[in-house]
N, C-alpha and C. Protein backbone atom coordinates (compact mmCIF):
# COMPACT_ATOMS: atom_id res chain seq x y z
N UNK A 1 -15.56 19.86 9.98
CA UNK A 1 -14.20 20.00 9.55
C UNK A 1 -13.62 18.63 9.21
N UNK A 2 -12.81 18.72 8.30
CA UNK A 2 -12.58 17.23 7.54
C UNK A 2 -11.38 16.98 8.20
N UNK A 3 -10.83 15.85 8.87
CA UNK A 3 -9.58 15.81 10.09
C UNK A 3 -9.24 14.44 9.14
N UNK A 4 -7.97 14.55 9.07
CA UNK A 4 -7.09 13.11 8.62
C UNK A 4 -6.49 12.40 10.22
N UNK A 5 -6.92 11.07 10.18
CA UNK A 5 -6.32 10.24 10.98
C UNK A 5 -5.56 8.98 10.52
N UNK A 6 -4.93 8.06 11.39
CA UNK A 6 -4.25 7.02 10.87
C UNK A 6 -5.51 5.96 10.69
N UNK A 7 -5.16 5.02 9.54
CA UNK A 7 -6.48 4.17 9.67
C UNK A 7 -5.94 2.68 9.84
N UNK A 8 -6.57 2.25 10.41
CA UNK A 8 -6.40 1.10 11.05
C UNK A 8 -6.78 -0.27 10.65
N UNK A 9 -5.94 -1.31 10.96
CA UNK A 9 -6.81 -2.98 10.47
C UNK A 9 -7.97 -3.00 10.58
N UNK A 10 -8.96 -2.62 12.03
CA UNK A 10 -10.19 -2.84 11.84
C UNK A 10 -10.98 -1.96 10.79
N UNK A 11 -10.35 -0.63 9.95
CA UNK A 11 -11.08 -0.23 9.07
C UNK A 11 -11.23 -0.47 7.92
N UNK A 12 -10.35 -1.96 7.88
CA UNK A 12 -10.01 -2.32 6.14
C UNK A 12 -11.60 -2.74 5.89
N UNK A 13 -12.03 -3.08 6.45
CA UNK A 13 -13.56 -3.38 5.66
C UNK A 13 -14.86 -2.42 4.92
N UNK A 14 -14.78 -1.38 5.99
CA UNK A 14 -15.07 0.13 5.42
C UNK A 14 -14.71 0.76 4.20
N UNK A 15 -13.12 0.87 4.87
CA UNK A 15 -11.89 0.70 3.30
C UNK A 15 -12.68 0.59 2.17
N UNK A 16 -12.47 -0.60 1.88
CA UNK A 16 -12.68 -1.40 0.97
C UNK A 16 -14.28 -1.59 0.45
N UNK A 17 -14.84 -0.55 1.23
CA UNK A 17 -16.56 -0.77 0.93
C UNK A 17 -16.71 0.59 -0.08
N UNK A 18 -15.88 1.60 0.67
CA UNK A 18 -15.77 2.96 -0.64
C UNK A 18 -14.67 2.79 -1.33
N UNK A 19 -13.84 1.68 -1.33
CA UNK A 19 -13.42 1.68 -2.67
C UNK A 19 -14.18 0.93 -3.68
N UNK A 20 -14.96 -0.10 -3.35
CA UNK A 20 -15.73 -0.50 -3.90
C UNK A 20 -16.59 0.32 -5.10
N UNK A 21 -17.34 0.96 -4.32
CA UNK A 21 -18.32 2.19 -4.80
C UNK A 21 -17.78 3.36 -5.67
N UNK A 22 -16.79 3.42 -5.12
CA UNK A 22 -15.50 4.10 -5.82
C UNK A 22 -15.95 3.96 -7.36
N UNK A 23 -14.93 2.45 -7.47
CA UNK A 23 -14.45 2.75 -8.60
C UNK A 23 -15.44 1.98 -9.56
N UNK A 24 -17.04 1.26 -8.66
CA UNK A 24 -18.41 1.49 -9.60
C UNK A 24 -18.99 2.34 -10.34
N UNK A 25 -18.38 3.53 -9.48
CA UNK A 25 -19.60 4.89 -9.91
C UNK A 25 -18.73 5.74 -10.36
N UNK A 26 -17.09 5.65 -9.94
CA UNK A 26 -16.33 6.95 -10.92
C UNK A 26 -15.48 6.24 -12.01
N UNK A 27 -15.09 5.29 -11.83
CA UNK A 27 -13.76 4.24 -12.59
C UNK A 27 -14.96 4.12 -14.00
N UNK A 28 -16.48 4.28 -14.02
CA UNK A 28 -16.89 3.00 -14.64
C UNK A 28 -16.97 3.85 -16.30
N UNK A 29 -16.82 5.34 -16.14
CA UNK A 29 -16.36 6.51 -17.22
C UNK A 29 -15.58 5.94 -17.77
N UNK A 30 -14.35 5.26 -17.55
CA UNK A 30 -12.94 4.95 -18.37
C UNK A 30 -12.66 3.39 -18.93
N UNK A 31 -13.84 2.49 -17.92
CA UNK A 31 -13.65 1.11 -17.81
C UNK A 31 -14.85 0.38 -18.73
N UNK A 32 -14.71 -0.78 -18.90
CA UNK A 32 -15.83 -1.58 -19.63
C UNK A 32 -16.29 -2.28 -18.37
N UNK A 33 -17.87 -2.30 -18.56
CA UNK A 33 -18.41 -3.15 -17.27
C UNK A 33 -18.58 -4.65 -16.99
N UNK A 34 -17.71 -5.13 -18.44
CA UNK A 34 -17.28 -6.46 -17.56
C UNK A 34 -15.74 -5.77 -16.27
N UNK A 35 -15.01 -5.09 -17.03
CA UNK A 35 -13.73 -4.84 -15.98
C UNK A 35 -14.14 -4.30 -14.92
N UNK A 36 -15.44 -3.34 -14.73
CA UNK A 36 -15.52 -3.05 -13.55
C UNK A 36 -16.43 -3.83 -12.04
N UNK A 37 -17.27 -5.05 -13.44
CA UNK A 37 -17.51 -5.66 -12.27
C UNK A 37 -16.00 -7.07 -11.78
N UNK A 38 -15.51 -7.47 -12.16
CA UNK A 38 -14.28 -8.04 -11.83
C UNK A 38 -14.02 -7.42 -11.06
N UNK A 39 -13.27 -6.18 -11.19
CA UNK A 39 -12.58 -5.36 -10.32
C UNK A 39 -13.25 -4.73 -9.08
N UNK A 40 -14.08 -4.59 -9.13
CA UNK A 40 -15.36 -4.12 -8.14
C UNK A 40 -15.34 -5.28 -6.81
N UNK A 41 -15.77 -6.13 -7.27
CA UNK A 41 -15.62 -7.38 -6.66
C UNK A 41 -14.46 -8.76 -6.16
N UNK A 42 -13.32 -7.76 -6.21
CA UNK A 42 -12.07 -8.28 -5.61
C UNK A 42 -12.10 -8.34 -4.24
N UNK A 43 -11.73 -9.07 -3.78
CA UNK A 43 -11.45 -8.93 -1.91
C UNK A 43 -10.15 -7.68 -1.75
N UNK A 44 -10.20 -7.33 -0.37
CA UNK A 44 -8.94 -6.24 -0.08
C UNK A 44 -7.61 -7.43 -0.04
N UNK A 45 -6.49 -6.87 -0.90
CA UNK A 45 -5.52 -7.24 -0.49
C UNK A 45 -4.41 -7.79 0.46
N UNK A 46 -4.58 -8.81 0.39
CA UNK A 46 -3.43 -8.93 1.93
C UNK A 46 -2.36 -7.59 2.60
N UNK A 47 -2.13 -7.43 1.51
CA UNK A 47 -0.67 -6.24 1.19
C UNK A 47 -1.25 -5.03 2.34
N UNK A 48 -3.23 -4.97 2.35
CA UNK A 48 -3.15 -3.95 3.35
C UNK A 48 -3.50 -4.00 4.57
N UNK A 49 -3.05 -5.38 5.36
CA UNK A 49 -3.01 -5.51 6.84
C UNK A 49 -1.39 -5.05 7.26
N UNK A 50 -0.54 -5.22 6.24
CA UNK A 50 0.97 -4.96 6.18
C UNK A 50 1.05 -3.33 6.22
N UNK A 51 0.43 -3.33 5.19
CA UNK A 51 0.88 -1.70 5.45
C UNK A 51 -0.29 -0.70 6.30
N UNK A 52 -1.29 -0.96 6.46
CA UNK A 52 -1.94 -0.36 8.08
C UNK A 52 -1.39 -0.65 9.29
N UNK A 53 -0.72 -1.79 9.07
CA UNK A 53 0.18 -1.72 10.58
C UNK A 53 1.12 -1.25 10.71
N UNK A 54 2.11 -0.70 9.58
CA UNK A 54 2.81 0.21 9.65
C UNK A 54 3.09 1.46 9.42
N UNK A 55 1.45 1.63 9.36
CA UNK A 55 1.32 3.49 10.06
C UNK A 55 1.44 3.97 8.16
N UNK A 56 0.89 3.46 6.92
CA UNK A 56 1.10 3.55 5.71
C UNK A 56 -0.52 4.21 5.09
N UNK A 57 -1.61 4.43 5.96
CA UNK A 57 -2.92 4.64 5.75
C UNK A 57 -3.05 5.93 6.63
N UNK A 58 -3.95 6.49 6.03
CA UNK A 58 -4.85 7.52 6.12
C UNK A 58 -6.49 7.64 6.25
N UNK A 59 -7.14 8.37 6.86
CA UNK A 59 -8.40 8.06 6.43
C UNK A 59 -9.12 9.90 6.51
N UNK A 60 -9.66 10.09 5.73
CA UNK A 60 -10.31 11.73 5.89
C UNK A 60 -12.04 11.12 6.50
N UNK A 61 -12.04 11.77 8.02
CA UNK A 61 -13.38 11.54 8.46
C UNK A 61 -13.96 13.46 8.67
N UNK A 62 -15.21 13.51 8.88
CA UNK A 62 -15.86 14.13 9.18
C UNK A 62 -17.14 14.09 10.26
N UNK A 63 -16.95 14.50 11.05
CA UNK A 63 -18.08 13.83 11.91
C UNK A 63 -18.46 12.54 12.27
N UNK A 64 -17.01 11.86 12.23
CA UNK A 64 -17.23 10.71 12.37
C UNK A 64 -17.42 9.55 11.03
N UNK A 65 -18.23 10.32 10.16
CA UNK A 65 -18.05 9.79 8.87
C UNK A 65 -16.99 9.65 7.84
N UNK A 66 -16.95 8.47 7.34
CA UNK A 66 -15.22 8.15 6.17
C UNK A 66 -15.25 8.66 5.08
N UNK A 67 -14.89 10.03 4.11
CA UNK A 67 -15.11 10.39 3.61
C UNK A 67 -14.24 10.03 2.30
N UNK A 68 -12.82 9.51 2.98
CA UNK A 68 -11.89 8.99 1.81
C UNK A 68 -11.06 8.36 2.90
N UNK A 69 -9.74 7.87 1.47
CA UNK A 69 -8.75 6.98 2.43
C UNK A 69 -7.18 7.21 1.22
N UNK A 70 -6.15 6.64 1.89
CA UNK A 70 -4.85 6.89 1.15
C UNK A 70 -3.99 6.04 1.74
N UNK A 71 -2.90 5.07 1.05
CA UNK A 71 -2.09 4.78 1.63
C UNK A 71 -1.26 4.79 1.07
N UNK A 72 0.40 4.70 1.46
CA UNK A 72 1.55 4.76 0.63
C UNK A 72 2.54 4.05 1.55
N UNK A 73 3.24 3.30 0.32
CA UNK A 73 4.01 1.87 1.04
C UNK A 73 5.03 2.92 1.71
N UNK A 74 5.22 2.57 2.87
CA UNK A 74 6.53 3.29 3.59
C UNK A 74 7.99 2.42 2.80
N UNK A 75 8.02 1.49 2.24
CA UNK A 75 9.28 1.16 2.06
C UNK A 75 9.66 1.38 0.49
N UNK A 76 8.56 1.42 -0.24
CA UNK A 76 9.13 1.95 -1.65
C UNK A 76 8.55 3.67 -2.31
N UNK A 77 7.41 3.98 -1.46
CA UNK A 77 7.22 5.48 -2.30
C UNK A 77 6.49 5.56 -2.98
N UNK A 78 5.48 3.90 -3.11
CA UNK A 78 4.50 3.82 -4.06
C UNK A 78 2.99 4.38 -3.68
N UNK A 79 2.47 5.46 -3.89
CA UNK A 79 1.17 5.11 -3.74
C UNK A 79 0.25 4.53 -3.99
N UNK A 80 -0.15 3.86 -2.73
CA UNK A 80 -0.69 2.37 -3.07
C UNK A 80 -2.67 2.66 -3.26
N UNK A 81 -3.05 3.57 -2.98
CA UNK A 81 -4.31 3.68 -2.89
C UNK A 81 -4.44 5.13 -2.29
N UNK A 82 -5.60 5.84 -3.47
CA UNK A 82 -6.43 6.70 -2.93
C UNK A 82 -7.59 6.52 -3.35
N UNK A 83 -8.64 7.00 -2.28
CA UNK A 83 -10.52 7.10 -2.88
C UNK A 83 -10.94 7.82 -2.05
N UNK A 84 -11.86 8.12 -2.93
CA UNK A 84 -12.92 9.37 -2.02
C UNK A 84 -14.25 8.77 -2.41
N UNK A 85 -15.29 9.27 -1.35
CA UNK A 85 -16.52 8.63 -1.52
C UNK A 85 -16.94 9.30 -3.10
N UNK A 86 -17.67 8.78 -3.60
CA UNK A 86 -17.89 9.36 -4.59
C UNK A 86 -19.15 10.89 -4.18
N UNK A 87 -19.77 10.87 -3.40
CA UNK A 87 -20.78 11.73 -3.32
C UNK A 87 -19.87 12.73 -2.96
N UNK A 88 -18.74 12.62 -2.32
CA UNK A 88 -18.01 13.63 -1.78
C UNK A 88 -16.42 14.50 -2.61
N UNK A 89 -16.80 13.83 -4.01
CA UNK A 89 -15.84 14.35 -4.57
C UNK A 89 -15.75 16.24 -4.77
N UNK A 90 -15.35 16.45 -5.18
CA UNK A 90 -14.85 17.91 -5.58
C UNK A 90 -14.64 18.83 -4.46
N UNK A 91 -14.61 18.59 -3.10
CA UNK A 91 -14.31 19.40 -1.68
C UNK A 91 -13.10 19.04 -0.98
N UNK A 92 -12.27 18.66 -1.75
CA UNK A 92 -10.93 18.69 -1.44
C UNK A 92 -10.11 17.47 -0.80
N UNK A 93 -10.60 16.47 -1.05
CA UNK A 93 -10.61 15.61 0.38
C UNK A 93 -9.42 15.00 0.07
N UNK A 94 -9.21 14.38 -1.40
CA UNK A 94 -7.91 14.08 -2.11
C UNK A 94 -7.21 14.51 -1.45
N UNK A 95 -7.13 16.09 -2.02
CA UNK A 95 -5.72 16.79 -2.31
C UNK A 95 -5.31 16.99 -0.30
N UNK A 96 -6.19 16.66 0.76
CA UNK A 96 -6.09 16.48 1.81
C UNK A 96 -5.28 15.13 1.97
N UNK A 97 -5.96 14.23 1.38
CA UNK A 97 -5.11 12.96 1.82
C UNK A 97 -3.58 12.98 1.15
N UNK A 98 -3.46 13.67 -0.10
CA UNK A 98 -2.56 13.24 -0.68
C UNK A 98 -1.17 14.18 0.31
N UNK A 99 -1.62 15.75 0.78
CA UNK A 99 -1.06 15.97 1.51
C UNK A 99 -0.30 15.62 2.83
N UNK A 100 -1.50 14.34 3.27
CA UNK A 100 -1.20 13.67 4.57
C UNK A 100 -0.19 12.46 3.93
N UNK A 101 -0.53 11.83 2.93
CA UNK A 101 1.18 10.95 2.03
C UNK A 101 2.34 11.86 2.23
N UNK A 102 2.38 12.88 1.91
CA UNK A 102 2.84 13.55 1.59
C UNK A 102 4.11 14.15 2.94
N UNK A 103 3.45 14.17 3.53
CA UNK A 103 4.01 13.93 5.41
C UNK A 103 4.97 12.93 5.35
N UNK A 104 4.06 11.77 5.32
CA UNK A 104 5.13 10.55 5.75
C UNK A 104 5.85 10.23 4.28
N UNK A 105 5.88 10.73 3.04
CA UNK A 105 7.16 10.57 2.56
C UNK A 105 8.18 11.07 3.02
N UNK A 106 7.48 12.56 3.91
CA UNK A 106 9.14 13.38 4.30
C UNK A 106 9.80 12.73 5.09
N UNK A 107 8.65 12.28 6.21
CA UNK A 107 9.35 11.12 7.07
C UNK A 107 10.60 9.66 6.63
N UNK A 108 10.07 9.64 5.75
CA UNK A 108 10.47 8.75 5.00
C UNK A 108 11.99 8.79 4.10
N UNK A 109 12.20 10.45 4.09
CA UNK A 109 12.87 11.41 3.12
C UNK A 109 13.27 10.44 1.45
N UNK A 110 11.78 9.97 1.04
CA UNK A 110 11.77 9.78 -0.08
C UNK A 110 12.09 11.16 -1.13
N UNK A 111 12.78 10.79 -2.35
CA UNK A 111 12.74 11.92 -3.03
C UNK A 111 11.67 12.00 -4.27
N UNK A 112 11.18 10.99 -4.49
CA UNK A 112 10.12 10.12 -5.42
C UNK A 112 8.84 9.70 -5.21
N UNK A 113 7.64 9.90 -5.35
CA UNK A 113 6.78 9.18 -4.98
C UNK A 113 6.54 8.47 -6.72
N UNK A 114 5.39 7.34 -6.97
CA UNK A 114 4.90 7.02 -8.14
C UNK A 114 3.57 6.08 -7.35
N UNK A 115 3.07 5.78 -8.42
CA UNK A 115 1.66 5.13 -8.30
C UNK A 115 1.54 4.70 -10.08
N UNK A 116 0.16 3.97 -10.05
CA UNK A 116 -0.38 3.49 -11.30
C UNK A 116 -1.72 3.89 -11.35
N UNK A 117 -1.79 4.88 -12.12
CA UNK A 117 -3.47 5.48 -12.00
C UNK A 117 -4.38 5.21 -12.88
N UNK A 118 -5.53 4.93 -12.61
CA UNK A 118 -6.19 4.80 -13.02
C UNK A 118 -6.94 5.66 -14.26
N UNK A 119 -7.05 5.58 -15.50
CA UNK A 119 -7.52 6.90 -15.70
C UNK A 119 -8.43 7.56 -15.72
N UNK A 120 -9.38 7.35 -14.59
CA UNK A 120 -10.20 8.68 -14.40
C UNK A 120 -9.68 9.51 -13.37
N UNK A 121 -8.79 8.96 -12.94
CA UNK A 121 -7.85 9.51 -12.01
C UNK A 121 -6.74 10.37 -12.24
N UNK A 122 -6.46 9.86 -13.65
CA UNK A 122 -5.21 11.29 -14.44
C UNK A 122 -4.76 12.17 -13.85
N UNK A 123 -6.17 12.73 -14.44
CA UNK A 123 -6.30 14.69 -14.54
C UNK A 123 -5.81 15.10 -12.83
N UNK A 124 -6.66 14.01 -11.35
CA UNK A 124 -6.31 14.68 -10.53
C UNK A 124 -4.88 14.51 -9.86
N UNK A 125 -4.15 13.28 -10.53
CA UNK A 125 -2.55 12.98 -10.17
C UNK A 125 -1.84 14.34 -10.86
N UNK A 126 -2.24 14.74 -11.86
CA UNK A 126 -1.65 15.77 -12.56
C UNK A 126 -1.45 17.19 -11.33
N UNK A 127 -3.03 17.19 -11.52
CA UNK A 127 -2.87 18.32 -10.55
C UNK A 127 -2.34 18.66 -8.98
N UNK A 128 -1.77 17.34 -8.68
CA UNK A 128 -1.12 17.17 -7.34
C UNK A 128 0.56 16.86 -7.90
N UNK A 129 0.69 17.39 -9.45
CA UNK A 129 1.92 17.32 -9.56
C UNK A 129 3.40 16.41 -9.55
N UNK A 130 2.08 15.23 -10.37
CA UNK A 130 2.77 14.20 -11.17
C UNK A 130 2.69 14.19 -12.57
N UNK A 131 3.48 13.29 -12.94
CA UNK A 131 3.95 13.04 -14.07
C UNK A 131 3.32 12.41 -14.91
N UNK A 132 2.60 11.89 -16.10
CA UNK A 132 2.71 10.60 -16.77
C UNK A 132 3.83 9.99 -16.84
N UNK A 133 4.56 8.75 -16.99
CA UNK A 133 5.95 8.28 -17.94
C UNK A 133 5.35 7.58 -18.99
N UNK A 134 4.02 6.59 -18.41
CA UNK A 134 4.08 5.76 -19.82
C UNK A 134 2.41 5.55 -19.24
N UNK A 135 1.64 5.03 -20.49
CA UNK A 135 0.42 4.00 -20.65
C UNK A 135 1.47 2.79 -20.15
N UNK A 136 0.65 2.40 -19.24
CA UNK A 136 0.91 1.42 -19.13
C UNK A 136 -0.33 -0.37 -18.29
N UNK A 137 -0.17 -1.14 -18.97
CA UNK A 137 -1.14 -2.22 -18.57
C UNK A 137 -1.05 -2.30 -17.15
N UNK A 138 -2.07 -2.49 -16.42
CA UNK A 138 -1.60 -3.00 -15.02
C UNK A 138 -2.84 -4.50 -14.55
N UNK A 139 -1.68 -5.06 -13.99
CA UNK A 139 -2.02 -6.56 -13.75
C UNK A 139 -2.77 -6.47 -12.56
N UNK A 140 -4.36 -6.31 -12.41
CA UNK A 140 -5.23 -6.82 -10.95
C UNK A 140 -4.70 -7.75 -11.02
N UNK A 141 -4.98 -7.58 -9.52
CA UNK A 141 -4.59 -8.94 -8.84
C UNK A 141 -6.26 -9.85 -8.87
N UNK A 142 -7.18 -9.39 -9.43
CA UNK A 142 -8.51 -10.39 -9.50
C UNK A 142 -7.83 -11.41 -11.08
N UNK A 143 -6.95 -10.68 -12.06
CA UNK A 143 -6.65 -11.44 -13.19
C UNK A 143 -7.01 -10.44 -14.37
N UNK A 144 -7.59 -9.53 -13.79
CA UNK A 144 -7.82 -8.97 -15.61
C UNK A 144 -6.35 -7.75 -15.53
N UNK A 145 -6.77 -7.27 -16.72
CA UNK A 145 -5.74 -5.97 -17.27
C UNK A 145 -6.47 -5.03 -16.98
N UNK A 146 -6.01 -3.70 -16.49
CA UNK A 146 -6.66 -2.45 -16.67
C UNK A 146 -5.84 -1.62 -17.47
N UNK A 147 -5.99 -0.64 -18.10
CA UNK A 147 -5.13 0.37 -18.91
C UNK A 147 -4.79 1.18 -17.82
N UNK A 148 -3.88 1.32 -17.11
CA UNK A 148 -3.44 2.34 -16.62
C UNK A 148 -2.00 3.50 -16.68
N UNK A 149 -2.01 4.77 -16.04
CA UNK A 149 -0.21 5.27 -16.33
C UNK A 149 0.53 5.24 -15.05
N UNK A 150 1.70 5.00 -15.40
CA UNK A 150 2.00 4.83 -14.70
C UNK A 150 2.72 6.40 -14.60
N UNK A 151 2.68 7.15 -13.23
CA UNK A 151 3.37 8.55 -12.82
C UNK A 151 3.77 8.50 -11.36
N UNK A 152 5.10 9.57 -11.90
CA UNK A 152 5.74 9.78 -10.85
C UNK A 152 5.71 11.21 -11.09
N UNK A 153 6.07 11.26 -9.32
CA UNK A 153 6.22 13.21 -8.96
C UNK A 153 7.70 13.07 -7.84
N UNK A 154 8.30 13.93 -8.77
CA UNK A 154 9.92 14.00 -7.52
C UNK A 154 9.55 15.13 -6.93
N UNK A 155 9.79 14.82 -5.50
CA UNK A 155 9.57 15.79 -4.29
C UNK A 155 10.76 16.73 -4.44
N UNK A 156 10.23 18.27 -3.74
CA UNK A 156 11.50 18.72 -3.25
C UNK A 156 11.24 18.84 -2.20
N UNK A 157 12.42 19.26 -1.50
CA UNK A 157 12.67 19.37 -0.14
C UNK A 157 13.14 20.00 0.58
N UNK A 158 13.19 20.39 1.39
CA UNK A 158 14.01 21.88 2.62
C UNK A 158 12.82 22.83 2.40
């Protein structure tokens, strides 16, 4: 059974090992492989010792095993990261994590969430009932550009 827990500083390395793989083996459909090795090979962000300590991460395990991960800034509504292992795509694990965001926006009583997706990622922001607004460039922080959109989904509530 696939159980969402909070994920923690010591798992940013894990983290960051399936996002890695991630977005080698699914990103690399939409990307050129100079961008994906750049991007592949970024260190984890500072930004996510900040927001694992404030309870902003997720992780979908199974038996102990990390099957995906999610986080969303508690102070603006952004979703800051989702991935799923790649072997483990199409069994729901997303639309699990995105549900567990989805929690602590209420907590949060955001009325907005947004993110910058990637686009092989589109189709499944769509289907969790976001928006496109725009193509838009997005600035890694390794230095290159990626093409990404930027979408939002307004929550309802009660």
């Amino acid at each position: 059974m696939i159980e969402l827990k909070p994920a923690q500083i010591p798992d940013i390395p894990l983290l960051w090992s399936l996002r890695t793989r991630a977005v080698r083996q699914v990103c690399a459909s939409h990307y050129s492989p100079e961008q994906i090795e750049v991007w592949s090979d970024s260190p984890p962000p500072e930004s996510y010792l900040r927001l694992l300590a404030t309870g902003c991460g997720l992780v979908a395990q199974e038996d102990g095993q990390l099957l995906g991960y999610a986080i969303l800034d508690r102070q603006s509504g952004e979703v800051m990261a989702l991935f799923v292992e790649p072997d483990q795509l199409g069994r729901g694990i997303g639309k699990r994590l995105m549900q567990g965001l989805e929690a602590i926006a209420e907590e949060e009583h955001f009325t907005r969430l947004y993110l910058y997706s990637s686009l092989n990622a589109a189709d499944f922001y769509r289907a969790m009932g976001f928006v496109a607004v725009r193509d838009e460039p997005y600035a890694h922080p390794s230095g290159i550009t990626l093409r990404s959109l930027y979408m939002e989904r307004v929550r309802t509530t009660g």
